[in-house]
C-alpha atoms as a PDB file:
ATOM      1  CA  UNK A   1     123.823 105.610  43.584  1.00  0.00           C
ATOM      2  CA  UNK A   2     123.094 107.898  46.196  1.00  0.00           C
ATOM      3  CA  UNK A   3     123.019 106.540  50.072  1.00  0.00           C
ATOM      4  CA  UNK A   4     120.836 108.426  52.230  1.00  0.00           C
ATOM      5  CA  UNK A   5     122.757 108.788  55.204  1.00  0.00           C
ATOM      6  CA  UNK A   6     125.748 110.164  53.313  1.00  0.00           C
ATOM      7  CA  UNK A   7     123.280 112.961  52.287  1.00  0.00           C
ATOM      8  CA  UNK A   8     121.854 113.544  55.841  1.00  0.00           C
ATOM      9  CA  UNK A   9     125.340 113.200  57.147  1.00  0.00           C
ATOM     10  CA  UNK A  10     126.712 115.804  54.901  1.00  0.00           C
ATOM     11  CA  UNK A  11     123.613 117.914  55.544  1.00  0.00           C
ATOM     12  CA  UNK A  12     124.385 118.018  59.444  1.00  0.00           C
ATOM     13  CA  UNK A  13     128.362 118.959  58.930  1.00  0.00           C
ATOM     14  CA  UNK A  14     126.791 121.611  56.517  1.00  0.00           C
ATOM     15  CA  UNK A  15     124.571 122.636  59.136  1.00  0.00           C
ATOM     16  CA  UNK A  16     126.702 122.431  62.306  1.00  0.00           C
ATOM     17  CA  UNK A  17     127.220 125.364  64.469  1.00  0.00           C
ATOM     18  CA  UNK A  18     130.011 127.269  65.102  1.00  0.00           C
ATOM     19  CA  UNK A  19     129.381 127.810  68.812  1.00  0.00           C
ATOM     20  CA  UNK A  20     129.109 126.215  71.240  1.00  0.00           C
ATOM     21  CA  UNK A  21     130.020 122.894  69.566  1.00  0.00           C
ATOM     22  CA  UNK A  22     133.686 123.741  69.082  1.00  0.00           C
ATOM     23  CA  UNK A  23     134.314 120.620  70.813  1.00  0.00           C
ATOM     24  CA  UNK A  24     134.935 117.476  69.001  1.00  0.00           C
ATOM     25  CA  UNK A  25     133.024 115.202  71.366  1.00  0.00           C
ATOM     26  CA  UNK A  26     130.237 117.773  71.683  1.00  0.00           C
ATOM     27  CA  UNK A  27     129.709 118.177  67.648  1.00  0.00           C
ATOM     28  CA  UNK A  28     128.994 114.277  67.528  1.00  0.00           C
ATOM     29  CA  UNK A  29     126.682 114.438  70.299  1.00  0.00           C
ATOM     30  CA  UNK A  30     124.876 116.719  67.816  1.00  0.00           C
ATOM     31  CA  UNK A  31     125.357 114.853  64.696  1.00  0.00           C
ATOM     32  CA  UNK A  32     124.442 111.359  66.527  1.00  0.00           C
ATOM     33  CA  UNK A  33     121.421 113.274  67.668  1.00  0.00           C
ATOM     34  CA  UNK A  34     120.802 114.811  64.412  1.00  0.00           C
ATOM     35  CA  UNK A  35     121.004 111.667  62.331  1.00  0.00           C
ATOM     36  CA  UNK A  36     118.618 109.666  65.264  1.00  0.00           C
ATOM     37  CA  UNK A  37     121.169 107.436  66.782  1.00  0.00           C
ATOM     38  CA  UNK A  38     121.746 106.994  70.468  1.00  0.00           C
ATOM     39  CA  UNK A  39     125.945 108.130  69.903  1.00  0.00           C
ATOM     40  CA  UNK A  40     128.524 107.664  67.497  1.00  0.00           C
ATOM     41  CA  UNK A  41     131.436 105.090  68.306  1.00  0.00           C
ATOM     42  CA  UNK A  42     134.246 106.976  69.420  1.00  0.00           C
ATOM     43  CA  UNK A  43     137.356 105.964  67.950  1.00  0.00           C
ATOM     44  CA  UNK A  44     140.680 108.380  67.828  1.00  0.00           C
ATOM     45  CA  UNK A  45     141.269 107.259  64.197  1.00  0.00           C
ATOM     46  CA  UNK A  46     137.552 107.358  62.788  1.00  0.00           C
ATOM     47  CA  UNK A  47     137.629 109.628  59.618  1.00  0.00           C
ATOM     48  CA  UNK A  48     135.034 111.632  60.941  1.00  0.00           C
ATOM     49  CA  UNK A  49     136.239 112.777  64.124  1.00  0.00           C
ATOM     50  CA  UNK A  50     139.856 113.333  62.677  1.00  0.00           C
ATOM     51  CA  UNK A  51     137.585 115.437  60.406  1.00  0.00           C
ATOM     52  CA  UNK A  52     135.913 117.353  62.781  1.00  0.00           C
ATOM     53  CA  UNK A  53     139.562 117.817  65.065  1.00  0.00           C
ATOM     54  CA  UNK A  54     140.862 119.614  62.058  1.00  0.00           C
ATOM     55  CA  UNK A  55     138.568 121.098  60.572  1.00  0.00           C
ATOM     56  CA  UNK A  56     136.687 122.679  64.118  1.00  0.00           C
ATOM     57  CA  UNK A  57     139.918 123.601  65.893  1.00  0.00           C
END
């Protein structure tokens, strides 16, 4: 089964820029914008921005 915002989701982190969206909060601006959605939630422990801490930095 394929979901399709796990493939548009993956598509934007594929597709992010390296500059100037170093910044954690910054990159899911982008991906929140990206995907259609107002924000993301921000949570320290969500998977996704522990993701993009580690993976960006």
């Amino acid at each position: 089964m394929i979901y399709p915002e796990t493939v548009a989701l993956a598509r934007t982190l594929a597709t992010l820029p390296k500059q100037p969206y170093r910044d954690t909060g910054k990159a899911l601006d982008l991906i929140a914008h990206r995907l259609g959605l107002p924000r993301l939630a921000s949570n320290a422990n969500d998977p996704l921005r522990v993701f993009l801490t580690h993976a960006r930095h």
